[in-house]
Protein backbone atom coordinates (compact mmCIF):
# COMPACT_ATOMS: atom_id res chain seq x y z
CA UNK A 1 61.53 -7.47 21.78
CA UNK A 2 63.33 -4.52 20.02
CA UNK A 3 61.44 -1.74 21.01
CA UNK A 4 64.37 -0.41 23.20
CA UNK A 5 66.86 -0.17 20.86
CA UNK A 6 68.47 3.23 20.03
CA UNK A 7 67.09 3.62 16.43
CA UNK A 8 67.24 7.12 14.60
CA UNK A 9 65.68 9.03 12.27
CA UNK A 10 68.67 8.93 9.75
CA UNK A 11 68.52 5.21 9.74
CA UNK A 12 66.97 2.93 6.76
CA UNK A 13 65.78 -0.16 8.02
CA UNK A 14 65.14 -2.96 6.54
CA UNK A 15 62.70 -6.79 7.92
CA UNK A 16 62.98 -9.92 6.64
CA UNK A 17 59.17 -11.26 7.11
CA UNK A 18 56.26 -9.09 7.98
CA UNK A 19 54.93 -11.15 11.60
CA UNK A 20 51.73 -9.86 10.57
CA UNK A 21 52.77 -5.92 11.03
CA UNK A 22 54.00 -6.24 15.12
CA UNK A 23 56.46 -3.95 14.52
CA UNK A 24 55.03 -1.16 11.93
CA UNK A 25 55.40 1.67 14.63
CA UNK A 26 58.85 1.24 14.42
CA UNK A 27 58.52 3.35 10.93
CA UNK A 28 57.68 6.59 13.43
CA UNK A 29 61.45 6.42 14.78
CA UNK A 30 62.83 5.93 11.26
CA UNK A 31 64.21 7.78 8.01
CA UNK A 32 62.08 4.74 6.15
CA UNK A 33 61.07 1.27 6.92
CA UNK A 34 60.80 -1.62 3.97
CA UNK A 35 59.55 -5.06 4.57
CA UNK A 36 60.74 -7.84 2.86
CA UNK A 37 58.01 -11.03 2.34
CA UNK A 38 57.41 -13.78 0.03
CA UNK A 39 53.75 -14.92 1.75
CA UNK A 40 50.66 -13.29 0.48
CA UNK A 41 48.61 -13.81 3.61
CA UNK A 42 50.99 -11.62 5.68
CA UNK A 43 51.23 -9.09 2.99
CA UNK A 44 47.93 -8.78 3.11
CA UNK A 45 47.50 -8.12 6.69
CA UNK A 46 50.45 -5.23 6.48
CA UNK A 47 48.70 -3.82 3.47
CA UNK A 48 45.48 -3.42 6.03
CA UNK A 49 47.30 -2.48 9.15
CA UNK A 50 48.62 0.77 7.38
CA UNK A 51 45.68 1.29 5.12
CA UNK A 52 44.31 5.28 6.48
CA UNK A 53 47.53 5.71 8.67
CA UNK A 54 49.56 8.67 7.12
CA UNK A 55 52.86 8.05 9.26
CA UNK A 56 53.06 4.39 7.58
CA UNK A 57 51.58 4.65 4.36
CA UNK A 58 55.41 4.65 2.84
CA UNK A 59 56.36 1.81 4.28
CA UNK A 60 57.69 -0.92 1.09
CA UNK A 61 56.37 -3.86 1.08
CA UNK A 62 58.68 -6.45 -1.37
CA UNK A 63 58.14 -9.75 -2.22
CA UNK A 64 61.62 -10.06 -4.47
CA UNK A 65 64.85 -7.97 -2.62
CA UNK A 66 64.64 -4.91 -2.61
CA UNK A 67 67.64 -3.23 -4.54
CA UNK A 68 68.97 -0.71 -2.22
CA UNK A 69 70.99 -0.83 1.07
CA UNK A 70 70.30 -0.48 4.45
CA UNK A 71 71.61 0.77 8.16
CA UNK A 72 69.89 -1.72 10.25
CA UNK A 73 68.51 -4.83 9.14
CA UNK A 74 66.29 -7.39 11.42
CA UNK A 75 65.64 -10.76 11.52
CA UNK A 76 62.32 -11.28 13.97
CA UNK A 77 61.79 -14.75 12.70
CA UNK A 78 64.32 -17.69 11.27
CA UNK A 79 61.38 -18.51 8.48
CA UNK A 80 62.15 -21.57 6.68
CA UNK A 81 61.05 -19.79 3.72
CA UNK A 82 64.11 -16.92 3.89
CA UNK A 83 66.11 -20.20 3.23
CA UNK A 84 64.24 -21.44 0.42
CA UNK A 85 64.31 -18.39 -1.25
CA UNK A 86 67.76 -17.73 -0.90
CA UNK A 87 68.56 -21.09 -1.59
CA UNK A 88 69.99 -21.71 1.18
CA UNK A 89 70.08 -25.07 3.03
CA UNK A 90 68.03 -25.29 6.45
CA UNK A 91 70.88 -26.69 8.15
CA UNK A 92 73.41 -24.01 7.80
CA UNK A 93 73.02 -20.26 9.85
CA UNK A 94 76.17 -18.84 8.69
CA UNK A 95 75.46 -18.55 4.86
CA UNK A 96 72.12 -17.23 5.44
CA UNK A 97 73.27 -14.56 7.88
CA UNK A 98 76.11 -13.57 5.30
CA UNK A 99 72.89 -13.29 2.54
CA UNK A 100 71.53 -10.69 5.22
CA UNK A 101 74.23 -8.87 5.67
CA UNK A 102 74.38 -8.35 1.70
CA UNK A 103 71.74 -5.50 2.29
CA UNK A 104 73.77 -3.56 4.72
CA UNK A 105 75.70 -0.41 4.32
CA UNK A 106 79.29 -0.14 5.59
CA UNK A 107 79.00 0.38 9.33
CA UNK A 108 75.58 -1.27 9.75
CA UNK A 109 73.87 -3.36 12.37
CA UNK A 110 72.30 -6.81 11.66
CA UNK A 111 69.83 -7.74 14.68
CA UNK A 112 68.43 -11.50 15.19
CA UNK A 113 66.38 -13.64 16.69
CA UNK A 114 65.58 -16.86 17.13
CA UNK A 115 64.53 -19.90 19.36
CA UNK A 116 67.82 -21.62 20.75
CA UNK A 117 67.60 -25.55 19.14
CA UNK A 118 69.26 -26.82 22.92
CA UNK A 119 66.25 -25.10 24.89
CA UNK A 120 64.79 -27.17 27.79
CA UNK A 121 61.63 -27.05 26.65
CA UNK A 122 62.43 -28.74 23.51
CA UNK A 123 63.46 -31.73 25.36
CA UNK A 124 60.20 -31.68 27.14
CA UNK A 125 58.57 -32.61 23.86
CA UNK A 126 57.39 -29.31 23.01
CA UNK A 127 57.56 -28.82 18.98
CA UNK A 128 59.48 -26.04 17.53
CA UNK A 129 57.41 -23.71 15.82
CA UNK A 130 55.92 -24.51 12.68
CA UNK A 131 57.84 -23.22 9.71
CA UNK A 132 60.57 -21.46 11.85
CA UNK A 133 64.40 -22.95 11.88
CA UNK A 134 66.36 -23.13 15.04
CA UNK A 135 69.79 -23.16 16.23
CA UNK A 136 71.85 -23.85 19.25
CA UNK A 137 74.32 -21.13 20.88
CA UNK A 138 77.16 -22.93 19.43
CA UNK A 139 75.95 -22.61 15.96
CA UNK A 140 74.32 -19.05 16.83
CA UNK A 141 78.08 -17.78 18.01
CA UNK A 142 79.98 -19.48 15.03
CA UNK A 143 77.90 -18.04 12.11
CA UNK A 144 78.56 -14.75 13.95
CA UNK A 145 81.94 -14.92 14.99
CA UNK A 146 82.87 -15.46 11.09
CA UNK A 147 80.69 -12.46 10.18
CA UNK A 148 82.68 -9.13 8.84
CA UNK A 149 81.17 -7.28 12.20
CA UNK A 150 83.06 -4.49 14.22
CA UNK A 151 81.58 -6.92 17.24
CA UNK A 152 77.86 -8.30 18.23
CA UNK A 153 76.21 -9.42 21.48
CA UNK A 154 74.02 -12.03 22.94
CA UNK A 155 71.01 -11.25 24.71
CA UNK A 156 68.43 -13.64 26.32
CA UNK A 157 64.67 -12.79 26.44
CA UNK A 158 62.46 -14.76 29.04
CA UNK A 159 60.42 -16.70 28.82
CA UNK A 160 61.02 -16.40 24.94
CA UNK A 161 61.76 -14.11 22.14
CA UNK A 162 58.20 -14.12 21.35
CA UNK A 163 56.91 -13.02 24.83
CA UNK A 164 59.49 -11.22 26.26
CA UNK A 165 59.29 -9.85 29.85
CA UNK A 166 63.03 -9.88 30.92
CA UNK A 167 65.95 -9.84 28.38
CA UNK A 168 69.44 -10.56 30.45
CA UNK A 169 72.41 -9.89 28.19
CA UNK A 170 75.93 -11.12 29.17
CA UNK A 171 76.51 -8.44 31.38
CA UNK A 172 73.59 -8.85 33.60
CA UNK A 173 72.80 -12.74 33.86
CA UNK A 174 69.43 -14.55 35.62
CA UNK A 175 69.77 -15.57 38.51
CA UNK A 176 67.72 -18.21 40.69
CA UNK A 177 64.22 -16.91 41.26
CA UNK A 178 64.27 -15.19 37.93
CA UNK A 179 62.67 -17.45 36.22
CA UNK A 180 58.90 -17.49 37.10
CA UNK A 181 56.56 -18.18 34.32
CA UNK A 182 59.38 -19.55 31.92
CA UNK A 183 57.93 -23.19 31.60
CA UNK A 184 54.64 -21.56 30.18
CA UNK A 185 54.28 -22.56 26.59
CA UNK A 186 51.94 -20.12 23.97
CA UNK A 187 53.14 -22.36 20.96
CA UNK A 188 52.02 -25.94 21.46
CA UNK A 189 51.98 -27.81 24.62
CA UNK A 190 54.61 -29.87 26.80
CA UNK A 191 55.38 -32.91 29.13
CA UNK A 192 56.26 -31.98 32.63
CA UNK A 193 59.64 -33.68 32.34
CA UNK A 194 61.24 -31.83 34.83
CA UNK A 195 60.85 -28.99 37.05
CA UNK A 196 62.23 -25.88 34.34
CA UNK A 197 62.36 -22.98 36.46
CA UNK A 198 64.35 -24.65 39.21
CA UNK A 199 66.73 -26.76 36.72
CA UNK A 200 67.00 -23.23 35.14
CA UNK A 201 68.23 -21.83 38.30
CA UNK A 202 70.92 -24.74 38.66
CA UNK A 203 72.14 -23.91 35.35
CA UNK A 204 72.98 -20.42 35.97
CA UNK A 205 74.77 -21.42 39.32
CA UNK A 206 77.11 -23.80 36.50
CA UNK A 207 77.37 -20.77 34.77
CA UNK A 208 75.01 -23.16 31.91
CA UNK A 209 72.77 -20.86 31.23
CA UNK A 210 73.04 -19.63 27.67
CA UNK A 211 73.48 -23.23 26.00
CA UNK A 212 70.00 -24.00 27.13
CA UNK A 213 68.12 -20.59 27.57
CA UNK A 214 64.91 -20.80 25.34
CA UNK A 215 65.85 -18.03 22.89
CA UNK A 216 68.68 -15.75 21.62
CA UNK A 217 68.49 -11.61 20.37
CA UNK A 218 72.11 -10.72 18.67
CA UNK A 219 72.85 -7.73 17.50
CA UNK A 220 75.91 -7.52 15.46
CA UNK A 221 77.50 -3.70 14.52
CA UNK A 222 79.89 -2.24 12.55
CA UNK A 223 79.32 -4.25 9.46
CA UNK A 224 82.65 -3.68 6.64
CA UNK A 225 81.61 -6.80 4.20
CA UNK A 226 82.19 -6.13 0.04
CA UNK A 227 79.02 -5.72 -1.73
CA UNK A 228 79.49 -7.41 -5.47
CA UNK A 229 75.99 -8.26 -6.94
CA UNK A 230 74.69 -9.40 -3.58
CA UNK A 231 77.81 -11.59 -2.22
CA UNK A 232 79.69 -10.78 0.46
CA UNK A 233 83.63 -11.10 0.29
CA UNK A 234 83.95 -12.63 3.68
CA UNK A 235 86.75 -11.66 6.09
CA UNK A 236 88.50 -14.37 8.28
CA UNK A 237 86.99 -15.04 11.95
CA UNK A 238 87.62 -13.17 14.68
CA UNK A 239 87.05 -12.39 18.27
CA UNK A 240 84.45 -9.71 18.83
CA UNK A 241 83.13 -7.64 21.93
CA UNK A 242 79.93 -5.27 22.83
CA UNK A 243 77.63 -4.11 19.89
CA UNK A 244 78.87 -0.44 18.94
CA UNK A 245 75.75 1.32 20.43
CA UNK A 246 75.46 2.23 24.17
CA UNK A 247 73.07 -0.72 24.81
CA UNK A 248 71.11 -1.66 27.80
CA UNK A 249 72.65 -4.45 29.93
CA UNK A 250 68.97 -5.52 31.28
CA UNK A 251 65.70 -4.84 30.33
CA UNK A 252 62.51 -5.23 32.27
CA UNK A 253 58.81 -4.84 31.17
CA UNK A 254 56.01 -4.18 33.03
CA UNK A 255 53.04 -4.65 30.86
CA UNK A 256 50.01 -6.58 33.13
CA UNK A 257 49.60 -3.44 34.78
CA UNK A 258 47.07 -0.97 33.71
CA UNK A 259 47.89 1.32 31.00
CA UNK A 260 49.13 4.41 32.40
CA UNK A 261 51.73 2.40 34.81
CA UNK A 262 53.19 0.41 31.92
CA UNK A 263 57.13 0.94 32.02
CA UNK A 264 59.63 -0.44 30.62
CA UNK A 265 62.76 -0.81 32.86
CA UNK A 266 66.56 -0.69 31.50
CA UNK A 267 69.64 -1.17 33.63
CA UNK A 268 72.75 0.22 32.16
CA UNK A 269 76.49 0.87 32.96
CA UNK A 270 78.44 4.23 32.50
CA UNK A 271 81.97 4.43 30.95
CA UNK A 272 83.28 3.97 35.05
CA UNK A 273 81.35 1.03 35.32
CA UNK A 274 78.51 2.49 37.44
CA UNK A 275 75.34 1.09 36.68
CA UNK A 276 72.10 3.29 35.98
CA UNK A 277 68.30 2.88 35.58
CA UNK A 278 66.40 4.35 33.18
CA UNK A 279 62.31 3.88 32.96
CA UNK A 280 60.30 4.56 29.75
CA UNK A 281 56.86 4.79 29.64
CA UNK A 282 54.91 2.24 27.32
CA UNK A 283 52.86 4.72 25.79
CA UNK A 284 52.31 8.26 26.38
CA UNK A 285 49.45 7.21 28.72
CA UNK A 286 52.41 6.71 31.21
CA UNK A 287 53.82 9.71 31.42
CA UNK A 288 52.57 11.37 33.81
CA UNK A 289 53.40 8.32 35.93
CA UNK A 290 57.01 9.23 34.84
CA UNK A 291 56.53 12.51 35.49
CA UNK A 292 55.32 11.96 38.93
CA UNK A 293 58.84 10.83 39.94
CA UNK A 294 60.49 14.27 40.56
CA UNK A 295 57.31 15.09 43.03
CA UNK A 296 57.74 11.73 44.74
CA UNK A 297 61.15 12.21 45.41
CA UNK A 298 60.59 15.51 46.95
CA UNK A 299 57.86 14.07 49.53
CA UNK A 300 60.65 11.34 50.15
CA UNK A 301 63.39 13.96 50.86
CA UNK A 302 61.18 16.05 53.25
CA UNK A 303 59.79 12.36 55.12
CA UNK A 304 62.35 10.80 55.80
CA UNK A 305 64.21 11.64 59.02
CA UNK A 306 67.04 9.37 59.03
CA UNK A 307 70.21 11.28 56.76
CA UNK A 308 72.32 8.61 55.99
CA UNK A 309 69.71 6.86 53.77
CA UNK A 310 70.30 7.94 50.10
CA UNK A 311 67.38 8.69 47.97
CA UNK A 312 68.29 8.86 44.35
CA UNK A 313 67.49 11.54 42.23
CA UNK A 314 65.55 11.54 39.09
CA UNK A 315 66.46 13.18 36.12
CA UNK A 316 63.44 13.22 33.55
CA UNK A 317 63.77 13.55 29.91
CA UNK A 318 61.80 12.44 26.73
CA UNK A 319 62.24 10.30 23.86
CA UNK A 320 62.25 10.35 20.56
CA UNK A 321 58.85 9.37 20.06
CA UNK A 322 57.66 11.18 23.08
């Protein structure tokens, strides 16, 4: 679900809970990567998942905080147990989010997610996940909004944060028809109250959308809270725009198809407010697939008789981990 973002090789990153090592090739695109996590089972599993592998084996692995500062910090998970041990009450986002922040660095990003408490399929009957804490948009936007951020941003994977295929973003909104596969539940199962990818659709006509979509990814930036022994000197609330990075407004993936045509699709919007597409390969088994574009659009140019219809060009490039 965070794959796409811009990280850096000068950044220090820091997770709070391990989800059993899902995102340990982020350490590749990163000065370092520490894990924070209290349960010995998923410790466990990280300690095995880098066991042999060079490019991870410094990855820090702490059960107490860690007593540094970081550039990025991430939240995959809302674990009931990040309250507990920060003694924090279950009911409350905003405290906990300003006990995150405490391990930023001035200008840092704080990235989230979490199931939204107002989803539809919670009123279908279907159980939140066991030992996770959820929250609606209200909640999600006033923690935030109260936060000493430069600004943050909503986005909205689908069908959840934990299976993501499409993540919208405030910019770029679902439409009806977009929401195929959405009712599916991989965490317990359901009544079929009501048909969820059509009432869905209705929403988003009402402009409803985000108080009942089934998860939420923020990402605040800019962070300028007070570090004294781990409290943040909070600064009064305040409105807030688009996270500081240039961020995608839309991002697709593609991954049912067979390895080497595995993309991952990103719309995005230029300082005129043009929009652009960019297309990364999965792994580097899809790159020649990428590659293949520039030929493509040569066989298109030299086929197709009729001059007034545009073919876009491609311009091909690499990233940072190839």
């Amino acid at each position: 679900i965070i794959d796409w973002f811009p990280f850096s090789k000068d950044e220090d990153v820091l997770f709070f809970g391990a989800c059993y090592g899902a995102f340990l090739k982020l350490r590749k695109r990163v000065r370092s990567l520490d894990i924070m996590e209290s349960s010995e089972l998923q410790q466990a599993v990280v300690r095995k998942r880098i066991r042999g592998d060079e490019e991870l084996s410094d990855i820090g692995l702490y059960k107490l905080e860690p007593k540094k500062l970081y550039d990025i910090v991430i939240v995959p998970v809302l674990d009931e147990s990040l309250f507990d041990s920060a003694k924090l009450s279950r009911e409350e986002l905003y405290p906990l989010l300003s006990y995150y922040g405490s391990f930023l660095k001035e200008g840092g990003s704080l990235i989230m997610a979490a199931d939204n408490s107002d989803s539809l399929r919670f009123f279908s009957g279907l159980e939140k996940r066991e030992g996770e804490c959820c929250f609606s948009l209200a909640e999600t936007r006033d923690a935030f909004s109260r936060l000493p951020f430069d600004d943050f941003s909503f986005y909205y994977p689908l069908p959840d944060k934990a299976f993501a295929r499409d993540i919208y973003s405030e910019s770029y909104m679902p439409k009806e028809g977009d929401f195929r596969g959405t009712a599916q539940s991989f965490s317990g199962e359901s009544l079929a109250l009501c048909d969820e990818e059509r009432l869905y659709g209705r929403l988003c006509d009402e402009g409803k959308f985000q108080v009942f979509a089934p998860s939420f990814l923020v990402i605040a930036s800019g962070y300028k809270g007070a570090h004294t022994d781990k409290v943040v000197l909070m600064s009064e609330p305040k409105a807030k725009g688009a996270a500081g990075k240039e961020l995608p407004i839309y991002i697709r993936y593609n991954r049912s198809r067979d390895e080497q045509f595995r993309l991952r699709t990103e719309i995005r919007r230029r300082g005129d407010g043009s929009l652009y597409v960019r297309k990364c390969a999965l792994s580097k088994e899809g790159n020649e697939h990428i590659l293949s574009f520039e030929h493509k659009y040569k066989l298109l140019c030299d086929t197709i008789e009729n001059k007034e219809l545009h073919i876009l060009e491609p311009s091909i490039g690499r990233s940072r981990d190839g």
